[in-house]
N, C-alpha and C. Protein backbone atom coordinates (compact mmCIF):
# COMPACT_ATOMS: atom_id res chain seq x y z
N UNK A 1 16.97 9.19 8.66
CA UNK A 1 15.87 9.13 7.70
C UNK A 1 14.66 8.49 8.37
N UNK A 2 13.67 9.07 8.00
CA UNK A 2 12.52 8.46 8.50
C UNK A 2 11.84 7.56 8.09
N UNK A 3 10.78 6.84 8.54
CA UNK A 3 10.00 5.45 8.03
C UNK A 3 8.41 5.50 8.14
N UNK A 4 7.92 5.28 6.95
CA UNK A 4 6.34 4.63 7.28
C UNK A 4 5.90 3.51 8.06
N UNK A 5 5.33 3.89 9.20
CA UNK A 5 4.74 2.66 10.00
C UNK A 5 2.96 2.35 9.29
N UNK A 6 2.69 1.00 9.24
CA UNK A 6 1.47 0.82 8.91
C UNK A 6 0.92 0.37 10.48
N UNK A 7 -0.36 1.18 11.02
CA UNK A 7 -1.13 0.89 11.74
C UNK A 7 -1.86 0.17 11.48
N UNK A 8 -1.97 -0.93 10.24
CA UNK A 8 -3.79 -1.30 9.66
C UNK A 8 -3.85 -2.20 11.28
N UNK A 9 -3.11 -2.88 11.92
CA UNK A 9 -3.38 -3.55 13.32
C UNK A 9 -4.18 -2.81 14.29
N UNK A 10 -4.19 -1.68 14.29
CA UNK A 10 -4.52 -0.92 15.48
C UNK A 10 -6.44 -0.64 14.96
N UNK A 11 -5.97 -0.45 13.45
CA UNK A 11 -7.59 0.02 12.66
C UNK A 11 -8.68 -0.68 12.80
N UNK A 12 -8.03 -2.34 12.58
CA UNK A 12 -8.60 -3.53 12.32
C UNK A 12 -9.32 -3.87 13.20
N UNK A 13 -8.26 -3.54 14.98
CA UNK A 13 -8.64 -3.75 16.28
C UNK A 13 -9.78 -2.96 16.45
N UNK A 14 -9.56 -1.60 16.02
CA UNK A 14 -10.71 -0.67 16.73
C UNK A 14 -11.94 -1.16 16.35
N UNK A 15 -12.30 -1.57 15.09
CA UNK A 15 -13.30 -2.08 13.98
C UNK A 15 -13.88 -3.36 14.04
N UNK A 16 -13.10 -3.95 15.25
CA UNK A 16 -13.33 -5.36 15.40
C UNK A 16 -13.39 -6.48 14.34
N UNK A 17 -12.50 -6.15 13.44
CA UNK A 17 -12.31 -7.00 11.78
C UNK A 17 -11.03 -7.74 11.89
N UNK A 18 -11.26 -9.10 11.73
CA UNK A 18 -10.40 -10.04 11.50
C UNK A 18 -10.11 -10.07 10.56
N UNK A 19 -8.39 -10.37 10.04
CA UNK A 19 -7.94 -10.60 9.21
C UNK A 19 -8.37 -11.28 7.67
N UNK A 20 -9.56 -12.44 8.32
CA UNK A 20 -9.68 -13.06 7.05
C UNK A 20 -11.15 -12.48 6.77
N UNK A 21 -11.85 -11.65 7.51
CA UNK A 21 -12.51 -10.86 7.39
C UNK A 21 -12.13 -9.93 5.87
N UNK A 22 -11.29 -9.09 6.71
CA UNK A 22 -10.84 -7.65 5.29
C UNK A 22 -10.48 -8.30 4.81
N UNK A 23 -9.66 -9.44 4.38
CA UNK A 23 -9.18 -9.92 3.31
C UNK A 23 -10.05 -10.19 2.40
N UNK A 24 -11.01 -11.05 2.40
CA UNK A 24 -12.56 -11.07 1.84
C UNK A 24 -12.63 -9.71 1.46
N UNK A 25 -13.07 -8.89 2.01
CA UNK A 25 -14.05 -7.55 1.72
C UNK A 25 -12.29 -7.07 0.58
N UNK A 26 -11.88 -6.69 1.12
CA UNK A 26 -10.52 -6.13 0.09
C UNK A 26 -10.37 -6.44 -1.31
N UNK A 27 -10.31 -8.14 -1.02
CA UNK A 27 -10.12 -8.65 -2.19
C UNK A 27 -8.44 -9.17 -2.45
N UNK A 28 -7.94 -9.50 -1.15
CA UNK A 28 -6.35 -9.57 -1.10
C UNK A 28 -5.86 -10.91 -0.72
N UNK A 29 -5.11 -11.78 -0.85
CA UNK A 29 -4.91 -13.08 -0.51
C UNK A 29 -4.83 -12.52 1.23
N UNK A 30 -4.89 -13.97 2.24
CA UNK A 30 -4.53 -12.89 3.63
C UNK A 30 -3.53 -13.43 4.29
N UNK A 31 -2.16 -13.88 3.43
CA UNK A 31 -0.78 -13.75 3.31
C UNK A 31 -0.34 -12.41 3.07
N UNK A 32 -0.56 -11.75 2.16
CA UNK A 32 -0.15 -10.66 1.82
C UNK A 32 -0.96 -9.31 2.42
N UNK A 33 -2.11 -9.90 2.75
CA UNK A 33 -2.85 -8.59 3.67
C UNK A 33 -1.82 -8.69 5.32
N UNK A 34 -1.62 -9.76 5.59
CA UNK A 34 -0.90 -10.38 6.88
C UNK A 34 0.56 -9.53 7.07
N UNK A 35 1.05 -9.82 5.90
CA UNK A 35 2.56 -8.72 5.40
C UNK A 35 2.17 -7.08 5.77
N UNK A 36 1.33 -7.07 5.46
CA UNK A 36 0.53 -5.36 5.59
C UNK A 36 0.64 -5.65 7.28
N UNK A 37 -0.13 -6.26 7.63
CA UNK A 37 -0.98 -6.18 8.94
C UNK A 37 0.71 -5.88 9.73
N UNK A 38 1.54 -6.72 9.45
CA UNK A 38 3.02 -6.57 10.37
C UNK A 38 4.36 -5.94 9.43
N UNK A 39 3.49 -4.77 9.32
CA UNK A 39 4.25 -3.78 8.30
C UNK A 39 5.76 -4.47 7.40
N UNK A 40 5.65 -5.67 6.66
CA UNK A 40 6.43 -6.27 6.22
C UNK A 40 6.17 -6.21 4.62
N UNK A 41 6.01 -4.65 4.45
CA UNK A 41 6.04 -4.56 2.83
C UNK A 41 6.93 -3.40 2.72
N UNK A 42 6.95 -2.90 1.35
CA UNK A 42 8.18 -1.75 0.88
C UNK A 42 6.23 -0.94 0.51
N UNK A 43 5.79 -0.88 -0.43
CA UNK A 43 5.05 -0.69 -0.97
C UNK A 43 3.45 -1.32 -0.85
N UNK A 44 2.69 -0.25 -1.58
CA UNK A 44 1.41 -0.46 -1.56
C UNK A 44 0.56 -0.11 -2.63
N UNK A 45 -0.26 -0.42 -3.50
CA UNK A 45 -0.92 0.33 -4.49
C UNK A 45 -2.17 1.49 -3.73
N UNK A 46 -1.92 2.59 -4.49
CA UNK A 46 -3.49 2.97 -4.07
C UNK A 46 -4.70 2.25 -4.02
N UNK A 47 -4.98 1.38 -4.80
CA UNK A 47 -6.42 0.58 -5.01
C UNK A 47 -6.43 -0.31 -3.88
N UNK A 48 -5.52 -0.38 -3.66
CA UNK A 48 -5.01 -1.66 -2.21
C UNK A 48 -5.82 -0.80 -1.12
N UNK A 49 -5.15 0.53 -0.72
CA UNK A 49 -5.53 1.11 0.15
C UNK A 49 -6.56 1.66 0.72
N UNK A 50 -7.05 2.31 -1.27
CA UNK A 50 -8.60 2.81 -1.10
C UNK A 50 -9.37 1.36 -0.80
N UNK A 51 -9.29 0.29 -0.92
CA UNK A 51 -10.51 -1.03 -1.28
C UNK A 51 -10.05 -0.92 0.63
N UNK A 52 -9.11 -1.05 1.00
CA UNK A 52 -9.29 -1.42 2.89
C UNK A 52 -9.72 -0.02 3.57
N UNK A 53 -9.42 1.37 3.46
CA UNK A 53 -10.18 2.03 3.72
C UNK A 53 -11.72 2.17 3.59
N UNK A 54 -11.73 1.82 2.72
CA UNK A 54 -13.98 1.92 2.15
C UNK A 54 -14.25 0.45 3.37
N UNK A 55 -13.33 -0.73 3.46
CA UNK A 55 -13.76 -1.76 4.17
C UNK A 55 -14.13 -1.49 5.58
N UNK A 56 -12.51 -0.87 6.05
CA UNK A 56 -12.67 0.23 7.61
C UNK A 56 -12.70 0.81 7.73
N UNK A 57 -13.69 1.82 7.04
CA UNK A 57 -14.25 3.19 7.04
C UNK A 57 -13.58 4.18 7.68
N UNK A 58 -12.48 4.27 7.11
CA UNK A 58 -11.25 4.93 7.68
C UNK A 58 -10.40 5.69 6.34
N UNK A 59 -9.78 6.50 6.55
CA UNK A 59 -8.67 7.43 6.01
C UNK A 59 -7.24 6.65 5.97
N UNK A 60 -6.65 7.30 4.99
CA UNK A 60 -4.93 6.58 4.90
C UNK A 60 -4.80 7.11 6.05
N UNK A 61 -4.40 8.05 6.50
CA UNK A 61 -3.71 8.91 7.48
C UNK A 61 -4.57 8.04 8.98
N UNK A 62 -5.67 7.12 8.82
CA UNK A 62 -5.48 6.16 10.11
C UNK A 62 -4.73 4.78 9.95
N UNK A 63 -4.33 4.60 8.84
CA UNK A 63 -3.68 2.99 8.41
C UNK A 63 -1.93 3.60 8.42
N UNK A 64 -1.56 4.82 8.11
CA UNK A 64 -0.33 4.91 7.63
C UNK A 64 0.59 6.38 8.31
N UNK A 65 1.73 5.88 8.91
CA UNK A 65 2.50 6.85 10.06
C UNK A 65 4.00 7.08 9.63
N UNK A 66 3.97 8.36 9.73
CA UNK A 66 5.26 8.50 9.70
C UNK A 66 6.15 8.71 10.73
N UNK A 67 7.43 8.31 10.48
CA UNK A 67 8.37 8.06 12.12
C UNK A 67 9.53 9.01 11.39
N UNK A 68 10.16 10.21 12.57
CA UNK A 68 10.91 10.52 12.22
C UNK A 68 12.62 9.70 12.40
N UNK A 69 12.10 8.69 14.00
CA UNK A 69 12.99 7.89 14.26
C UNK A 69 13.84 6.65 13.38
């Protein structure tokens, strides 16, 4: 079975945005953005996703991967 990997690390990097950066702009404690950042969640809301996409002007499909491994 396969797994969602979250890239937001790789996004954040390209964008040069620190953690407590997007957390601010998001609107997310940055404990729980941090859980994101080291793919240590089950789940995500859309509003979660759309508010950090509009932040790193980016698409799900650059924050979120699928592994067939």
């Amino acid at each position: 079975m396969g797994q969602i990997i979250l890239r937001l690390d790789r996004v954040m990097a390209d964008r040069k945005m620190s953690l407590n950066e997007l957390a601010e702009k998001v609107g997310v404690s940055n404990v729980n953005l941090s859980k994101m950042k080291n793919g240590k969640i089950s789940a995500i809301r859309f509003s979660t996703l759309e508010a950090i996409c509009d932040a790193l002007d980016c698409q799900p499909g650059d924050i979120l991967e699928y592994s067939k491994e």
